[in-house]
PDB file of N, CA and C in Angstrom:
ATOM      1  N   UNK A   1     117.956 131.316 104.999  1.00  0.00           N
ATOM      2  CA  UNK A   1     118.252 132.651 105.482  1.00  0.00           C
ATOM      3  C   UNK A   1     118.149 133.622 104.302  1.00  0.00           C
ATOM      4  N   UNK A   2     117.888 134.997 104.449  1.00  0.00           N
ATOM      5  CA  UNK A   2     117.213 135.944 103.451  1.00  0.00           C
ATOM      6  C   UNK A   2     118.539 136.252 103.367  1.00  0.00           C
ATOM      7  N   UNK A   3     118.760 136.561 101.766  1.00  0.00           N
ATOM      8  CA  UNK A   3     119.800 137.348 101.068  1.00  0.00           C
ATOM      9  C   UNK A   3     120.120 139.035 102.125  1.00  0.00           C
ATOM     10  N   UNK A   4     119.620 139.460 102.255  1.00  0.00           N
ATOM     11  CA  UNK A   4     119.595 140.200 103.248  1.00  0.00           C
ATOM     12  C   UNK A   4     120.126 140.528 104.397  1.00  0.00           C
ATOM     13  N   UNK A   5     119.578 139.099 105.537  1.00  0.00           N
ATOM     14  CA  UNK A   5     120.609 139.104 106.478  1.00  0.00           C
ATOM     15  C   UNK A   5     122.044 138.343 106.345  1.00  0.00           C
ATOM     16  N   UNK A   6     121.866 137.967 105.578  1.00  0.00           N
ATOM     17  CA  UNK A   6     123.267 137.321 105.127  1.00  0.00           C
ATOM     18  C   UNK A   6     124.374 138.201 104.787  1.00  0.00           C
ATOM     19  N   UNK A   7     124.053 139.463 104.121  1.00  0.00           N
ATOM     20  CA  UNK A   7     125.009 140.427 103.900  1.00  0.00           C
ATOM     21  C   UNK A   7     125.047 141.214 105.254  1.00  0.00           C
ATOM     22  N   UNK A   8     124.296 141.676 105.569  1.00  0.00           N
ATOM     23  CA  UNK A   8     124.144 141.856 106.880  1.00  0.00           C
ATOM     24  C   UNK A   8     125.124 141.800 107.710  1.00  0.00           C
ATOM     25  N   UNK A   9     125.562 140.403 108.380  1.00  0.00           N
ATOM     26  CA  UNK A   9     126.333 139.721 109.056  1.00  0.00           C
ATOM     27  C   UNK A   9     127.439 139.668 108.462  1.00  0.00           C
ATOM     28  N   UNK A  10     127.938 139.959 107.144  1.00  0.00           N
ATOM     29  CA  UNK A  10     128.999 139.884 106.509  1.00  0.00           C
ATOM     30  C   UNK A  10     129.785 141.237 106.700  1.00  0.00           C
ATOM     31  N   UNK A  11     128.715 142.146 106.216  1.00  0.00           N
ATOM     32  CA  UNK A  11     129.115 143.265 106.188  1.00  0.00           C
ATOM     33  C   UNK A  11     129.569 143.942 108.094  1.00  0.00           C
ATOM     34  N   UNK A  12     128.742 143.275 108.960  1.00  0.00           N
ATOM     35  CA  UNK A  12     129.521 143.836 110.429  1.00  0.00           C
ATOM     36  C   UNK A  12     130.858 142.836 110.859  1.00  0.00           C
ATOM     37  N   UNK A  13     130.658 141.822 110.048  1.00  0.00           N
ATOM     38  CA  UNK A  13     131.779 140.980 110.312  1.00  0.00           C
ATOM     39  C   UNK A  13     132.917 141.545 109.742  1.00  0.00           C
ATOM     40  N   UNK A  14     132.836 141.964 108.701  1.00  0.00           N
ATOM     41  CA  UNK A  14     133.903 142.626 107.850  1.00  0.00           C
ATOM     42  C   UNK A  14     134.254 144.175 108.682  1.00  0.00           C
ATOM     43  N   UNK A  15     133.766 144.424 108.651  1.00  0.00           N
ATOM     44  CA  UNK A  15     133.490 145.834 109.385  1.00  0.00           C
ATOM     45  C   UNK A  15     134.072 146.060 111.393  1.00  0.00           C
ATOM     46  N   UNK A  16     133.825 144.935 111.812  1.00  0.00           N
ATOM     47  CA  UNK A  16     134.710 144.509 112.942  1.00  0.00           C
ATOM     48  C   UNK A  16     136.128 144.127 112.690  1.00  0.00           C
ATOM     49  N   UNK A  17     136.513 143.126 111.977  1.00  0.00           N
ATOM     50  CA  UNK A  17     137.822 142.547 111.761  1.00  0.00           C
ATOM     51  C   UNK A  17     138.416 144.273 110.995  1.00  0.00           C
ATOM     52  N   UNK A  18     137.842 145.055 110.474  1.00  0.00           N
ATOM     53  CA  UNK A  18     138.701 146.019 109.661  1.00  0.00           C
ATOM     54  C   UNK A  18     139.144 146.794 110.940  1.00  0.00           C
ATOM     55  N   UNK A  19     138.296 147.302 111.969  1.00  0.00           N
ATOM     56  CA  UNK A  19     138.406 147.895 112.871  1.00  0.00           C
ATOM     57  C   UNK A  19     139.769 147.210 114.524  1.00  0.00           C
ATOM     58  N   UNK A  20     139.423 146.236 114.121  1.00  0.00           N
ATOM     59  CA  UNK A  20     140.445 145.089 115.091  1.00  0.00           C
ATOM     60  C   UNK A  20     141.979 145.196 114.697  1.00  0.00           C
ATOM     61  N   UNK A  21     141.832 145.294 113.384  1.00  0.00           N
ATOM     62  CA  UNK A  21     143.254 145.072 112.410  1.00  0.00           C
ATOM     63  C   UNK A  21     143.846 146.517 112.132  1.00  0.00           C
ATOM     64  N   UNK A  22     143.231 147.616 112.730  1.00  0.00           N
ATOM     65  CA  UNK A  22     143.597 149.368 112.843  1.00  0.00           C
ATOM     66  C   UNK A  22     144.113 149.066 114.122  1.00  0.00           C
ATOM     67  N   UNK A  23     143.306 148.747 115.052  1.00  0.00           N
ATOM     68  CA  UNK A  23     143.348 149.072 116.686  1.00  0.00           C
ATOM     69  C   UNK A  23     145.309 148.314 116.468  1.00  0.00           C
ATOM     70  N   UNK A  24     144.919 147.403 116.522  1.00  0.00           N
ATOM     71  CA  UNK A  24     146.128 146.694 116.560  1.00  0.00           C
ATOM     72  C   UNK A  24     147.540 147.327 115.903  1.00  0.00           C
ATOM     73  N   UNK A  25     147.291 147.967 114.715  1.00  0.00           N
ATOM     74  CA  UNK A  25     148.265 148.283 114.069  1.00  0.00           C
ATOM     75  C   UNK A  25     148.633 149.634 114.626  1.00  0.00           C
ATOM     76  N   UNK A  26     147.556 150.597 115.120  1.00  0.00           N
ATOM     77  CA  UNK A  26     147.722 151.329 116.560  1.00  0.00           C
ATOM     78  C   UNK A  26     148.814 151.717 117.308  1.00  0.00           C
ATOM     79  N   UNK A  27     148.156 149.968 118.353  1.00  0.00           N
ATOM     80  CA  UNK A  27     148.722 149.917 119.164  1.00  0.00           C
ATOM     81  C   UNK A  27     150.455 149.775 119.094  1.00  0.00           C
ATOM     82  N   UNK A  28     151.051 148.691 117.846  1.00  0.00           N
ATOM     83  CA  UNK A  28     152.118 148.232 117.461  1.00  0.00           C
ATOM     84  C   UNK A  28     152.368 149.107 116.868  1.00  0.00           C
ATOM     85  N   UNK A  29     152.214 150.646 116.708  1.00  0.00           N
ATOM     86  CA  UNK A  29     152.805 151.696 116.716  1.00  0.00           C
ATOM     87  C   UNK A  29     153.479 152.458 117.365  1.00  0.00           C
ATOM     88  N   UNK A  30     152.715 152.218 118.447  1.00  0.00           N
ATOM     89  CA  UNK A  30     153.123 152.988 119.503  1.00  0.00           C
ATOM     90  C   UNK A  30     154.192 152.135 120.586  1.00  0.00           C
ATOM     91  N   UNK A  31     154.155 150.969 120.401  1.00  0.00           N
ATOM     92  CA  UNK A  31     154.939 150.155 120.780  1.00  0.00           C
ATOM     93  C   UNK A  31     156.099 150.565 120.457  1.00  0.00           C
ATOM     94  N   UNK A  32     156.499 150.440 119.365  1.00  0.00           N
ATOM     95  CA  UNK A  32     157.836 149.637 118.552  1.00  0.00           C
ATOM     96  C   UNK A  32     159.152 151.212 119.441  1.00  0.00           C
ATOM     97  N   UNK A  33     160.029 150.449 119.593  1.00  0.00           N
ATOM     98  CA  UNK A  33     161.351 151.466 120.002  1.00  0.00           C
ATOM     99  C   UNK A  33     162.199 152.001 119.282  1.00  0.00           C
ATOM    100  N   UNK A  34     162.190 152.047 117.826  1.00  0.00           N
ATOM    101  CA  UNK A  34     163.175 152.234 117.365  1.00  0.00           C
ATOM    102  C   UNK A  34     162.178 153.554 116.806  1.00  0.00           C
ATOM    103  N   UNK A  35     161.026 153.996 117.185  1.00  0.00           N
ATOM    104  CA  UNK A  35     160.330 155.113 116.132  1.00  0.00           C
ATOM    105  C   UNK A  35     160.680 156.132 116.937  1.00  0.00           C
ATOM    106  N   UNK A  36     160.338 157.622 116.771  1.00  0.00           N
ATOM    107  CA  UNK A  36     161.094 158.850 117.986  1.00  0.00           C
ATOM    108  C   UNK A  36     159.446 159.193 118.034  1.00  0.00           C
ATOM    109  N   UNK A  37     159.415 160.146 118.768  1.00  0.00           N
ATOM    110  CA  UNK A  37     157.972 160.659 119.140  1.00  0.00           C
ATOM    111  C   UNK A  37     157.518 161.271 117.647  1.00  0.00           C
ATOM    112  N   UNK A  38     157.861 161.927 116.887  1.00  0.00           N
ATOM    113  CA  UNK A  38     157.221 162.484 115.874  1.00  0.00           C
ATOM    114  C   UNK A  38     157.173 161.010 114.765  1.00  0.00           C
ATOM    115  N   UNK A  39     157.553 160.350 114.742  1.00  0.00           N
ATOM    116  CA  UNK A  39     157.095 159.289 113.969  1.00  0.00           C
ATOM    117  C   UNK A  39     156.057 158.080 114.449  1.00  0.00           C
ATOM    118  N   UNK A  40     155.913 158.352 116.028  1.00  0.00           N
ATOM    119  CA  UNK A  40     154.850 157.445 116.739  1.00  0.00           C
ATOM    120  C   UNK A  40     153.341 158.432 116.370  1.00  0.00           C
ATOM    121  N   UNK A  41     154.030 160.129 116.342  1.00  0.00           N
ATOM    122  CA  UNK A  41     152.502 160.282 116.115  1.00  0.00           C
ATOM    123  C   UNK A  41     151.785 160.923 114.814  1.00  0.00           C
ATOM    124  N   UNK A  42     153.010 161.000 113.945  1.00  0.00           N
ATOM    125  CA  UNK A  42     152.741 160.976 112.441  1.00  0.00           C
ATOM    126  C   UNK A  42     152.063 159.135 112.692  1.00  0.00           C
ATOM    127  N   UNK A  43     152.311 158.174 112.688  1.00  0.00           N
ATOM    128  CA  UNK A  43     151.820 157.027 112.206  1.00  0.00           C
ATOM    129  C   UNK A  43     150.699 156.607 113.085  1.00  0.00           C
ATOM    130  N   UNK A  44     150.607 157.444 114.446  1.00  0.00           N
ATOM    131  CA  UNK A  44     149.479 157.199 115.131  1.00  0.00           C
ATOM    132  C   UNK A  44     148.050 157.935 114.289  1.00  0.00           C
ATOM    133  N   UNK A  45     148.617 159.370 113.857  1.00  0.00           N
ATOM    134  CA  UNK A  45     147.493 160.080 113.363  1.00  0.00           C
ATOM    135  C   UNK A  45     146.552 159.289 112.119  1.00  0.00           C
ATOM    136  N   UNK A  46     148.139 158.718 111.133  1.00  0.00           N
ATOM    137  CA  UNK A  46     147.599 158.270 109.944  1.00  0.00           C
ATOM    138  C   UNK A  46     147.003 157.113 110.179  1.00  0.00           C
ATOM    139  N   UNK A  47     146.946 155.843 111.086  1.00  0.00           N
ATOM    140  CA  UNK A  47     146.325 154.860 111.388  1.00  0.00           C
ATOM    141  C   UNK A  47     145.187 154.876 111.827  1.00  0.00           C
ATOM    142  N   UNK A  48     144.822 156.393 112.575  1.00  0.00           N
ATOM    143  CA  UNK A  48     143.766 156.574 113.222  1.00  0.00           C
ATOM    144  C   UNK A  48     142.480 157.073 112.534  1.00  0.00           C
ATOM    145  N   UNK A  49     143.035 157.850 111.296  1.00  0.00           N
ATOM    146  CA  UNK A  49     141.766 158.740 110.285  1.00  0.00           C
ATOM    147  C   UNK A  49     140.776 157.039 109.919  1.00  0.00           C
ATOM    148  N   UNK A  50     141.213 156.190 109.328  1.00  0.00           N
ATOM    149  CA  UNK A  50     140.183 155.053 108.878  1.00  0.00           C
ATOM    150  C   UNK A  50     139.311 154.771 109.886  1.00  0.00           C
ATOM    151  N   UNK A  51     139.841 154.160 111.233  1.00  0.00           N
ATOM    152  CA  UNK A  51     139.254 153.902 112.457  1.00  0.00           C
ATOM    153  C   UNK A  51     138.036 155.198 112.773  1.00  0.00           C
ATOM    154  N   UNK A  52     138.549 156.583 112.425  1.00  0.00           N
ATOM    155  CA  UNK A  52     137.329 157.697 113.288  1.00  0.00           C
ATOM    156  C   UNK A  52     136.431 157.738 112.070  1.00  0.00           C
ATOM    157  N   UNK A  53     137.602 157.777 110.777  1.00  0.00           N
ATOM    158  CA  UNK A  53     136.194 157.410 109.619  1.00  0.00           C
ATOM    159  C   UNK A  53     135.088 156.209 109.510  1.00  0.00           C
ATOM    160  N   UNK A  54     135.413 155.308 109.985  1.00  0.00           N
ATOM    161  CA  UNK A  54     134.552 154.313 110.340  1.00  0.00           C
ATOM    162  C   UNK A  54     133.575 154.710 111.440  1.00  0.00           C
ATOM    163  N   UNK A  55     134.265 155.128 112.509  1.00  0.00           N
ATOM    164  CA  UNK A  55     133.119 155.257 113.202  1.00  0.00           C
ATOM    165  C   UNK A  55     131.933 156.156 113.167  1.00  0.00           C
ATOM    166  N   UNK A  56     132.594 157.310 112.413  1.00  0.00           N
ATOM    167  CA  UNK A  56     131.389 158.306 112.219  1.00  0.00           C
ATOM    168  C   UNK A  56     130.517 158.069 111.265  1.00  0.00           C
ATOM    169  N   UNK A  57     131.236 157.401 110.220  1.00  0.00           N
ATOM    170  CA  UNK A  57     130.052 156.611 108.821  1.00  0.00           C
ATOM    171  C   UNK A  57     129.121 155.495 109.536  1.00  0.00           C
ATOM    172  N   UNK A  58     129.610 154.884 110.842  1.00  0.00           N
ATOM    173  CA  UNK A  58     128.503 154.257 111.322  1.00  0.00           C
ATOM    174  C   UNK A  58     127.345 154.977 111.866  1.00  0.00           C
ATOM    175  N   UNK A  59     127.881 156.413 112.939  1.00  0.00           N
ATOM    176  CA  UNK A  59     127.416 157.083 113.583  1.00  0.00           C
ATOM    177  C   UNK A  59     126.282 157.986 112.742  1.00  0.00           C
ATOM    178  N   UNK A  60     126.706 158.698 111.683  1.00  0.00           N
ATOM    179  CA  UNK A  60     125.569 159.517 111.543  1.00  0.00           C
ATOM    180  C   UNK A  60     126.030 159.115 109.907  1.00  0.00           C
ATOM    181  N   UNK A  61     126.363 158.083 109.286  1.00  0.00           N
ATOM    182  CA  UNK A  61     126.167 157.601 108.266  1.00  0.00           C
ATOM    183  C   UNK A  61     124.387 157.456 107.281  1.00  0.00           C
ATOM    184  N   UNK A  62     123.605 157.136 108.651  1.00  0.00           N
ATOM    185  CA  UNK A  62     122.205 157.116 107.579  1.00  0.00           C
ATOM    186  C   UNK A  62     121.520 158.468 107.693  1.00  0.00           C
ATOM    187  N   UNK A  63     121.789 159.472 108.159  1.00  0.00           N
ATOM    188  CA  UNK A  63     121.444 160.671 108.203  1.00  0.00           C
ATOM    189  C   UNK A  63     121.558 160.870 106.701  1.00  0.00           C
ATOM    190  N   UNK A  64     122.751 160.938 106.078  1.00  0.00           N
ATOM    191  CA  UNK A  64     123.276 161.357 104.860  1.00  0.00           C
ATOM    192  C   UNK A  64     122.007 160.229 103.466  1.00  0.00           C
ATOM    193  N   UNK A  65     122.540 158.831 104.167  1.00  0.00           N
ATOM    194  CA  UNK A  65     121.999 157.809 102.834  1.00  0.00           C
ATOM    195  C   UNK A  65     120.531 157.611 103.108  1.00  0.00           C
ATOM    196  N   UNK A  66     119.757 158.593 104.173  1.00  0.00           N
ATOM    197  CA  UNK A  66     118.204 158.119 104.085  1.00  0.00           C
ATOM    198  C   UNK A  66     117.725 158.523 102.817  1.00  0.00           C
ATOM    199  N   UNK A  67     116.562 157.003 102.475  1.00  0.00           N
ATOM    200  CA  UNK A  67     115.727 157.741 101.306  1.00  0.00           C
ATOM    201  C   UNK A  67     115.099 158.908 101.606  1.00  0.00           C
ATOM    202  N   UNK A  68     115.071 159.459 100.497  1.00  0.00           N
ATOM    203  CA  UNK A  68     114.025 160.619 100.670  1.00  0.00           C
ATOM    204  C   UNK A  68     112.639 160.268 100.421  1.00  0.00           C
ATOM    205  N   UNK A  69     111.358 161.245 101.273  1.00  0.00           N
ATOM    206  CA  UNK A  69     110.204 161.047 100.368  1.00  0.00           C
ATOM    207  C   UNK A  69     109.689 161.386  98.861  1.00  0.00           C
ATOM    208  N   UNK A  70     108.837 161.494  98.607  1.00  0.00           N
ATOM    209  CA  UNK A  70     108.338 161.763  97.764  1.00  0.00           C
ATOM    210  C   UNK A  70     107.852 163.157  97.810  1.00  0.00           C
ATOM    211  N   UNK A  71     107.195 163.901  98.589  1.00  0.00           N
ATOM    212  CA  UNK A  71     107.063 165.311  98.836  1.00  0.00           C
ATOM    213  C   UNK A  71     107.784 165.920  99.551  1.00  0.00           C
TER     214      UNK A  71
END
């Protein structure tokens, strides 16, 4: 297998489990009973910036990192 796809697969593997392990921590935010509403959504907001940052660096991430040409 090419050095290549090997990172590849690492890198969405990694990149899933990071996203799984937000959702979750999320959700068990919003869970827990002992937090009051302004602390479910202070910790909802702050859990959530990595997760939308992820998704938009996927989303229009190669817009930014395309090579350029030459002319």
């Amino acid at each position: 297998m090419h050095f290549e796809t090997v990172l590849k697969i690492t890198a969405i593997t990694a990149t899933s489990l990071f996203a799984v392990f937000w959702i979750f921590h999320l959700v068990e935010c919003l869970r827990r009973k002992d937090f009051g509403l302004m602390d479910k959504l202070f910790w909802f907001v702050l859990l959530l910036v990595p997760v939308l940052g992820l998704i938009m660096y996927r989303g229009i991430g190669n817009e930014f990192y395309r090579k350029k040409g030459d002319g």
